[in-house]
PDB file of N, CA and C in Angstrom:
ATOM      1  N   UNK A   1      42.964  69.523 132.437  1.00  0.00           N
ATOM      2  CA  UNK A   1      44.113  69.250 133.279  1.00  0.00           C
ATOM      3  C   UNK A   1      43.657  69.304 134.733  1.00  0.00           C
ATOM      4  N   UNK A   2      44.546  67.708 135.396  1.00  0.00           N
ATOM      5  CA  UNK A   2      43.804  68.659 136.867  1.00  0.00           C
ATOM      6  C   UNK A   2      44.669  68.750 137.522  1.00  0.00           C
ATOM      7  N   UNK A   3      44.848  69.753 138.412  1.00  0.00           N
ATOM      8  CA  UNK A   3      46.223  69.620 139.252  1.00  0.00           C
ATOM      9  C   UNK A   3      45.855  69.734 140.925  1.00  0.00           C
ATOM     10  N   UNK A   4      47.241  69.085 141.111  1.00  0.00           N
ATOM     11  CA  UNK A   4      47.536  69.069 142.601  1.00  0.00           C
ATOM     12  C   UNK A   4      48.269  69.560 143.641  1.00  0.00           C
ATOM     13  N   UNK A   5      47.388  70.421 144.187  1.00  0.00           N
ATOM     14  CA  UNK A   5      48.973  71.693 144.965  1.00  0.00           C
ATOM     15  C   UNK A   5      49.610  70.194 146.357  1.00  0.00           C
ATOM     16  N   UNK A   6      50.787  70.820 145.831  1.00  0.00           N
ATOM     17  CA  UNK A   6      51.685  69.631 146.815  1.00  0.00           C
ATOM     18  C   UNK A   6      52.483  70.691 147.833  1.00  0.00           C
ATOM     19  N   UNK A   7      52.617  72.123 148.151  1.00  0.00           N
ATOM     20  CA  UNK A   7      53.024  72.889 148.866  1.00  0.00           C
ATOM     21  C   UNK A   7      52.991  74.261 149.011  1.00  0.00           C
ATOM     22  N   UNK A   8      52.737  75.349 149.807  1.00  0.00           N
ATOM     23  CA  UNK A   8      52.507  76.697 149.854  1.00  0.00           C
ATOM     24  C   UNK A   8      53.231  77.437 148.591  1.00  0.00           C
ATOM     25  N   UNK A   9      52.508  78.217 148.504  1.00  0.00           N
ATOM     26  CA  UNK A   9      52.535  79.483 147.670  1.00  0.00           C
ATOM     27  C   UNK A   9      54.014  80.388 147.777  1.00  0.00           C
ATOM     28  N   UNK A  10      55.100  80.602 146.536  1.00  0.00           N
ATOM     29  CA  UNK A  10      55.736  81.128 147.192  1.00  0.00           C
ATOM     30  C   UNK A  10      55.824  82.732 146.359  1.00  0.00           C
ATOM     31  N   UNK A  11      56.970  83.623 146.233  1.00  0.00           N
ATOM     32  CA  UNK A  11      57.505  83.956 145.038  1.00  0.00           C
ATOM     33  C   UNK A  11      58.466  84.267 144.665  1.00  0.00           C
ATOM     34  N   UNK A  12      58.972  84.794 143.073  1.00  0.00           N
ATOM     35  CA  UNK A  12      60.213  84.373 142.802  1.00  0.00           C
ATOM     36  C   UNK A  12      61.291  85.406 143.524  1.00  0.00           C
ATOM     37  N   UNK A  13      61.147  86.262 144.377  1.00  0.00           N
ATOM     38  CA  UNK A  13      61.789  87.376 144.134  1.00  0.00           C
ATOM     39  C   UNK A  13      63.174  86.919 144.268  1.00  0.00           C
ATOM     40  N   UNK A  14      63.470  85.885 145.232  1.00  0.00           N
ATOM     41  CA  UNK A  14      64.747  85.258 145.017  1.00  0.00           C
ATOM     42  C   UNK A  14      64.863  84.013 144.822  1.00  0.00           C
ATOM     43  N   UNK A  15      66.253  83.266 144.475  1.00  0.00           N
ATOM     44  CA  UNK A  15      66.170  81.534 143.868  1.00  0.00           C
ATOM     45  C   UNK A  15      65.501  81.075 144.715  1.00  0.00           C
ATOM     46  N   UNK A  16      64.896  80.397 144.403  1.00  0.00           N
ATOM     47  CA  UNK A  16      64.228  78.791 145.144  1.00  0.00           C
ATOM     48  C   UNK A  16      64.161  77.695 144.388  1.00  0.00           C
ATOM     49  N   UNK A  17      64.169  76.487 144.830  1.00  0.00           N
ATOM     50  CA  UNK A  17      63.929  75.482 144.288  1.00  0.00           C
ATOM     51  C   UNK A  17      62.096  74.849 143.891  1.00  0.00           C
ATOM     52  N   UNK A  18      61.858  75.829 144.971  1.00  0.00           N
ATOM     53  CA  UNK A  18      59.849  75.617 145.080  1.00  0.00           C
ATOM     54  C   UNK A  18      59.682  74.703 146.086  1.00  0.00           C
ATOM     55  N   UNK A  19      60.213  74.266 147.328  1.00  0.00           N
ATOM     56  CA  UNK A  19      60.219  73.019 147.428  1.00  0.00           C
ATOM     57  C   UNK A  19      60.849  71.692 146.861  1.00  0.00           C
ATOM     58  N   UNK A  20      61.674  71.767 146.148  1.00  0.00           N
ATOM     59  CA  UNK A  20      62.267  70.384 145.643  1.00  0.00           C
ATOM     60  C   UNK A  20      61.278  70.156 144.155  1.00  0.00           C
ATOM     61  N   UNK A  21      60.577  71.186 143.750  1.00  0.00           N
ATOM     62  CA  UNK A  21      59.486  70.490 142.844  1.00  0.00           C
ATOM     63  C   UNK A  21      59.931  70.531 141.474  1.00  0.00           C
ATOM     64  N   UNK A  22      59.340  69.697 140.797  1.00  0.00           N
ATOM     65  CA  UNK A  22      59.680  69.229 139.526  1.00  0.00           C
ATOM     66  C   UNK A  22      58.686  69.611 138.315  1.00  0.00           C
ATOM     67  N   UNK A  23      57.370  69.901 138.902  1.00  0.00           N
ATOM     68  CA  UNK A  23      56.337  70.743 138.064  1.00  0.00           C
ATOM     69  C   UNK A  23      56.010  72.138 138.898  1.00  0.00           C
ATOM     70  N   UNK A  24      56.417  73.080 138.258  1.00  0.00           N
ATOM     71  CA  UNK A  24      55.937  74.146 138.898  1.00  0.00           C
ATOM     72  C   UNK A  24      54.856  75.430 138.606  1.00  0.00           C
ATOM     73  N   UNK A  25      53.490  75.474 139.039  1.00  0.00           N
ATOM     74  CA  UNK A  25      52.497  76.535 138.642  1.00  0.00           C
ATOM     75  C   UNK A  25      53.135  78.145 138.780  1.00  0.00           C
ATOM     76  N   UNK A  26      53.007  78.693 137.726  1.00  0.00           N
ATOM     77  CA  UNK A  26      53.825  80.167 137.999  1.00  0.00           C
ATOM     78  C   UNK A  26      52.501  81.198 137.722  1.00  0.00           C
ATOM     79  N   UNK A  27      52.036  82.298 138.344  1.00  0.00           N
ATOM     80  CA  UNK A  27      51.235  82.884 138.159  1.00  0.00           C
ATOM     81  C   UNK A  27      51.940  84.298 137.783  1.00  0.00           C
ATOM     82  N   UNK A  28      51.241  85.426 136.918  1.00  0.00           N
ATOM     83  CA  UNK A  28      51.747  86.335 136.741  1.00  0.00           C
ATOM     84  C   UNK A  28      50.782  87.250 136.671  1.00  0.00           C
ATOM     85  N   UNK A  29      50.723  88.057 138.026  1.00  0.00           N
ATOM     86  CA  UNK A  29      49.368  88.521 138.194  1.00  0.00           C
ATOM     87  C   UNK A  29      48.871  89.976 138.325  1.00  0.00           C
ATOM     88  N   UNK A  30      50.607  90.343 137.015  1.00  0.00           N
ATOM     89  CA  UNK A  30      50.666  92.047 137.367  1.00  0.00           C
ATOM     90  C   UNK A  30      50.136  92.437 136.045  1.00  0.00           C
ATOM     91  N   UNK A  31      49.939  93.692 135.438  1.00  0.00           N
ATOM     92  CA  UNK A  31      50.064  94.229 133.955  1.00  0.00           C
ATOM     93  C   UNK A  31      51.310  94.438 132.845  1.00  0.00           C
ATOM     94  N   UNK A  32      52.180  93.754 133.775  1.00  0.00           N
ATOM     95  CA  UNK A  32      53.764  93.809 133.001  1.00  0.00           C
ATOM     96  C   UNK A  32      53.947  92.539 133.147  1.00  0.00           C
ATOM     97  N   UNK A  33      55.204  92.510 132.063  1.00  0.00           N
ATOM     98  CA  UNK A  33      55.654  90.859 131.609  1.00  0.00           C
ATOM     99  C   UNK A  33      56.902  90.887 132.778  1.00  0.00           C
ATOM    100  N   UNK A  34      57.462  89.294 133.134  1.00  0.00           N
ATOM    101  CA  UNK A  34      58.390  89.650 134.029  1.00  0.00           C
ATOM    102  C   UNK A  34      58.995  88.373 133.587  1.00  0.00           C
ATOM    103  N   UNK A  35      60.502  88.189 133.785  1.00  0.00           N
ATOM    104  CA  UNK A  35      60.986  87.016 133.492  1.00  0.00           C
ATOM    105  C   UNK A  35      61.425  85.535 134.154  1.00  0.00           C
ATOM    106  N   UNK A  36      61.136  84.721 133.689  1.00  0.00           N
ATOM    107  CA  UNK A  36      61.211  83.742 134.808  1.00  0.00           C
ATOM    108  C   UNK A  36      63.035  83.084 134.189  1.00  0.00           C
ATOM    109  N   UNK A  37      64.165  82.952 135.341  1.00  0.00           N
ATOM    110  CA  UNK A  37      65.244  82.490 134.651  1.00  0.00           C
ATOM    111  C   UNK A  37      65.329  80.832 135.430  1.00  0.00           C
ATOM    112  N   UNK A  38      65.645  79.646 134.966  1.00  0.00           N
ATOM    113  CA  UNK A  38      65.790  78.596 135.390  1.00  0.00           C
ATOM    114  C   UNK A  38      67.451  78.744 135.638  1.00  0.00           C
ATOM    115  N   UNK A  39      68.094  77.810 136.411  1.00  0.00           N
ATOM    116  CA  UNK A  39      69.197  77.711 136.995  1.00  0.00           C
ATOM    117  C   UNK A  39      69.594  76.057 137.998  1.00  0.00           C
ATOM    118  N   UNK A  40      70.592  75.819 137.802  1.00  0.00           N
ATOM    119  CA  UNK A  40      71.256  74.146 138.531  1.00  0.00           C
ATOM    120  C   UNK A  40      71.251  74.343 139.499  1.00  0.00           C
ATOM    121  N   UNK A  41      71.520  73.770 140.253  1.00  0.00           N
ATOM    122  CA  UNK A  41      72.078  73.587 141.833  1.00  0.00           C
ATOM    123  C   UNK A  41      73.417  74.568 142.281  1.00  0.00           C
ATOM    124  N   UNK A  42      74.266  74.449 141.056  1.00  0.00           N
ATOM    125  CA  UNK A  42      75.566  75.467 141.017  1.00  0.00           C
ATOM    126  C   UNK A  42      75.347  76.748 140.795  1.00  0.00           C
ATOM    127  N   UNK A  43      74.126  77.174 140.422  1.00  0.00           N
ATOM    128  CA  UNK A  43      73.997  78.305 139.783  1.00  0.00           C
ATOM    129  C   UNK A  43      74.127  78.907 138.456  1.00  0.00           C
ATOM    130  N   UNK A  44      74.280  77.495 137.406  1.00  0.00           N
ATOM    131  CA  UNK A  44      74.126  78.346 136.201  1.00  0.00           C
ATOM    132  C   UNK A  44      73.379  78.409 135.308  1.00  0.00           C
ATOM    133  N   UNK A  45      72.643  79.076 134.685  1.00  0.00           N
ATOM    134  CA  UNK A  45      71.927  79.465 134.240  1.00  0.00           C
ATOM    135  C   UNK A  45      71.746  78.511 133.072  1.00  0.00           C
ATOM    136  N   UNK A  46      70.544  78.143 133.076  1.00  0.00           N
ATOM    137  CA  UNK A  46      70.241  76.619 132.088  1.00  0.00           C
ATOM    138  C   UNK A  46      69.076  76.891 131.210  1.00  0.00           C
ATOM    139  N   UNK A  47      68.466  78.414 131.336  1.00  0.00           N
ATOM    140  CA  UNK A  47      67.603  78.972 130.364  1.00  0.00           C
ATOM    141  C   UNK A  47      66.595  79.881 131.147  1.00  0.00           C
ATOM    142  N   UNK A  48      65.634  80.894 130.340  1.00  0.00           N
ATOM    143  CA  UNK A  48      65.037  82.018 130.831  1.00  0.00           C
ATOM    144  C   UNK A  48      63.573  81.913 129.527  1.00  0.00           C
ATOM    145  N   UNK A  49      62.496  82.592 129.880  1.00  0.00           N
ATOM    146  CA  UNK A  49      61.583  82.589 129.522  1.00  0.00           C
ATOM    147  C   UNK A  49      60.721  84.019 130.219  1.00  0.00           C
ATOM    148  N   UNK A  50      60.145  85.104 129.081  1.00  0.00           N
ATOM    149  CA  UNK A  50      58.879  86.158 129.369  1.00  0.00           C
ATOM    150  C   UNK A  50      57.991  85.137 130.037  1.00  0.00           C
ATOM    151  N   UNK A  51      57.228  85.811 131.299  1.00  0.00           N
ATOM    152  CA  UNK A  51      55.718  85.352 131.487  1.00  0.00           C
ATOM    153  C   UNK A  51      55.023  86.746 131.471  1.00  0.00           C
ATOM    154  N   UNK A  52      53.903  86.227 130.149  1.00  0.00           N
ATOM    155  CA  UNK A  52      53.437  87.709 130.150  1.00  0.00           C
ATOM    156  C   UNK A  52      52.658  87.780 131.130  1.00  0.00           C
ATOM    157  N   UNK A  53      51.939  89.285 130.634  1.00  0.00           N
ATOM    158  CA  UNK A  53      51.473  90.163 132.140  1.00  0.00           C
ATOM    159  C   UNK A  53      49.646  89.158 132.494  1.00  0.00           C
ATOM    160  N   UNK A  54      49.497  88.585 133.938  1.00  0.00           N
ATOM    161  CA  UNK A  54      48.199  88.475 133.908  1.00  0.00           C
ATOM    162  C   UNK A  54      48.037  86.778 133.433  1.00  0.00           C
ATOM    163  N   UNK A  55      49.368  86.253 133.531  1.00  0.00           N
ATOM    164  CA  UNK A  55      48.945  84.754 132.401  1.00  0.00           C
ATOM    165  C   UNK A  55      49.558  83.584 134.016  1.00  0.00           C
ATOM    166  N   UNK A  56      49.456  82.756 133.433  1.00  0.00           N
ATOM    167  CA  UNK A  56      49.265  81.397 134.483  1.00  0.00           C
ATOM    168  C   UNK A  56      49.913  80.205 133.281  1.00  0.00           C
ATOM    169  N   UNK A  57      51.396  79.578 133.881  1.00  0.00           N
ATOM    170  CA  UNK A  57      51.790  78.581 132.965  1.00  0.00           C
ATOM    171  C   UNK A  57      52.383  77.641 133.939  1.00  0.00           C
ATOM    172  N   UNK A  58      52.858  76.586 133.404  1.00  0.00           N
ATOM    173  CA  UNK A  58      53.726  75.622 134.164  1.00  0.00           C
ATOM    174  C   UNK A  58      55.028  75.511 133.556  1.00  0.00           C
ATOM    175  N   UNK A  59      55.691  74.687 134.826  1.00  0.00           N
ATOM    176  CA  UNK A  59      57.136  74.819 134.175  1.00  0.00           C
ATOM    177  C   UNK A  59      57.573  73.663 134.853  1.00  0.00           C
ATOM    178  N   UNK A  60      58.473  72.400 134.080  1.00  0.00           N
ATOM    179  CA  UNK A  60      58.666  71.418 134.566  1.00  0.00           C
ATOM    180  C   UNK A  60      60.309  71.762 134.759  1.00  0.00           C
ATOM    181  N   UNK A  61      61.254  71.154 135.769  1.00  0.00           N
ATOM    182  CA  UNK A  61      62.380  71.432 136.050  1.00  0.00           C
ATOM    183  C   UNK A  61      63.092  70.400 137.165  1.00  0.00           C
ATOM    184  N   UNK A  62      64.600  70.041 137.455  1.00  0.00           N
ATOM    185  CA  UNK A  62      64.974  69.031 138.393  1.00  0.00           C
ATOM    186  C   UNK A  62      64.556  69.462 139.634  1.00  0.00           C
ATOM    187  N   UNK A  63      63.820  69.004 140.791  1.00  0.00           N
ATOM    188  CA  UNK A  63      64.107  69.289 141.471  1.00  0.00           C
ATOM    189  C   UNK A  63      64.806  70.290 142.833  1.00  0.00           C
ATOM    190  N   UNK A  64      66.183  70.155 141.885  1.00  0.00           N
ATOM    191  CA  UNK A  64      67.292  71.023 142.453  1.00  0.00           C
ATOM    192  C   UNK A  64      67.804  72.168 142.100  1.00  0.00           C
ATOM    193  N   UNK A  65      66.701  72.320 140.886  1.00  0.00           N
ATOM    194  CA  UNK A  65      67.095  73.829 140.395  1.00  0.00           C
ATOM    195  C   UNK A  65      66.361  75.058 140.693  1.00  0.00           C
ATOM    196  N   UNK A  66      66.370  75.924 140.508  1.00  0.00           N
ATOM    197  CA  UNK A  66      66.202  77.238 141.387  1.00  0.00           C
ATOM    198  C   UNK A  66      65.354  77.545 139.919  1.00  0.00           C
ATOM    199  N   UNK A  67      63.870  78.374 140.291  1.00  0.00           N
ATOM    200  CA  UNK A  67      63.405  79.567 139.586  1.00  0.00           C
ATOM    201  C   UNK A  67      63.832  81.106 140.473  1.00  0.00           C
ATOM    202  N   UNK A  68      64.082  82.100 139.511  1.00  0.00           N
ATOM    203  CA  UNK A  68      63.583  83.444 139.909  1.00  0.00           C
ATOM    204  C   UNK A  68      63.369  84.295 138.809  1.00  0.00           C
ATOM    205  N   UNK A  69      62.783  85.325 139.520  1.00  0.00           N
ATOM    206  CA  UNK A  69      62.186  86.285 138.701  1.00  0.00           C
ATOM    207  C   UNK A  69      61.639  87.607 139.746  1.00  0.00           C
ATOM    208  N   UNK A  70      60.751  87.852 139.233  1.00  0.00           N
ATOM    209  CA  UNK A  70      60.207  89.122 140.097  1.00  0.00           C
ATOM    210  C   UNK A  70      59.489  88.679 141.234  1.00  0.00           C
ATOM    211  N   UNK A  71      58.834  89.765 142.235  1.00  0.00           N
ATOM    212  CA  UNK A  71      58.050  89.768 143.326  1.00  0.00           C
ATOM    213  C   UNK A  71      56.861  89.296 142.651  1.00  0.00           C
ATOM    214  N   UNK A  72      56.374  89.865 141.654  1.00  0.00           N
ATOM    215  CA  UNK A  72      54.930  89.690 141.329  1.00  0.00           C
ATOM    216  C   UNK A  72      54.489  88.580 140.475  1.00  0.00           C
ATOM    217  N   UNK A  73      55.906  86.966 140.551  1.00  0.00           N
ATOM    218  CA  UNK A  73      55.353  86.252 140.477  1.00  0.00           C
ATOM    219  C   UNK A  73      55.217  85.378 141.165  1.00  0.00           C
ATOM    220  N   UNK A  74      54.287  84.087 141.296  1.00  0.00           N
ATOM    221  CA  UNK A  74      53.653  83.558 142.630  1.00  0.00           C
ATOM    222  C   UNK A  74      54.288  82.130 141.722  1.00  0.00           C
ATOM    223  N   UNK A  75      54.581  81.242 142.829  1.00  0.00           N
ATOM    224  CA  UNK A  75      54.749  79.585 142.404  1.00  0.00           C
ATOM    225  C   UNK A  75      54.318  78.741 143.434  1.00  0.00           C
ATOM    226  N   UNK A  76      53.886  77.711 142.908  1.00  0.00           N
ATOM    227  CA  UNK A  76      53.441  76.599 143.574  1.00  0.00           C
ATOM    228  C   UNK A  76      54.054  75.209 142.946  1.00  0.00           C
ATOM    229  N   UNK A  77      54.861  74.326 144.059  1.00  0.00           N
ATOM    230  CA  UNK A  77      54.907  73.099 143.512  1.00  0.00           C
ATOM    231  C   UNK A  77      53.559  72.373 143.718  1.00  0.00           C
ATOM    232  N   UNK A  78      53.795  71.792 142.173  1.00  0.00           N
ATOM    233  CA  UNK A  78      52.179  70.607 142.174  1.00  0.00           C
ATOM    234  C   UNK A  78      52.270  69.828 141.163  1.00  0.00           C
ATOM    235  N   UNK A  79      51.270  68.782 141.479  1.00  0.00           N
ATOM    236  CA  UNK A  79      51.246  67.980 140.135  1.00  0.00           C
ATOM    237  C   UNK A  79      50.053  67.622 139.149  1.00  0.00           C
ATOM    238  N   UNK A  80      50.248  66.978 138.280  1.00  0.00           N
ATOM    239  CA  UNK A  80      49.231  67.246 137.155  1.00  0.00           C
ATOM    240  C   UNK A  80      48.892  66.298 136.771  1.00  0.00           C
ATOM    241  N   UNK A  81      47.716  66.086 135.687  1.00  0.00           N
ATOM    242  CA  UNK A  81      47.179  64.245 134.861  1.00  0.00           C
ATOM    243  C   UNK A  81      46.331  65.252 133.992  1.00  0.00           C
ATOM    244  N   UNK A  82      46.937  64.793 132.908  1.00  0.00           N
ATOM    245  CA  UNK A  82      46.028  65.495 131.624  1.00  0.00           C
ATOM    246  C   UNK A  82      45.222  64.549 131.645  1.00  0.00           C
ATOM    247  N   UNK A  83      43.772  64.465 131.447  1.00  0.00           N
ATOM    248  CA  UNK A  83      43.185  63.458 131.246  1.00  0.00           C
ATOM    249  C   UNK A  83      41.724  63.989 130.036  1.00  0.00           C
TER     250      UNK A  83
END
């Protein structure tokens, strides 16, 4: 996979959208699991997911919707080409 950071580093401790991004790199870079919750533009809650402790995943989402979760996880909008 190769990817492409398209904007600064943020984290979840409160909603963000990431930048407007639609693929998002989530790092989890503590010894505890922490949860990542997805959410609309309105605020409601459109699904949630563990990132365990120490792991690195992506997460595709509109735009306009908000991740959060804890301090100790890091996001980056970017994009990708499996090749």
């Amino acid at each position: 996979m190769i990817v492409k950071v398209l904007a600064a580093e943020t984290n979840l401790t409160s909603a963000t959208n990431v930048s407007l991004a639609t693929v998002v790199r989530l790092v989890n870079n503590q010894s505890s699991v922490d949860q990542v919750i997805r959410k609309n533009a309105s605020g409601t809650t459109l699904g949630s997911f563990t990132l365990t402790a120490n792991s690195v995943t992506f997460a595709e989402k509109d735009a306009t919707d908000t991740l959060e979760g804890g301090g100790s996880i890091l996001a980056a909008k970017v994009a990708y080409n499996i090749s």
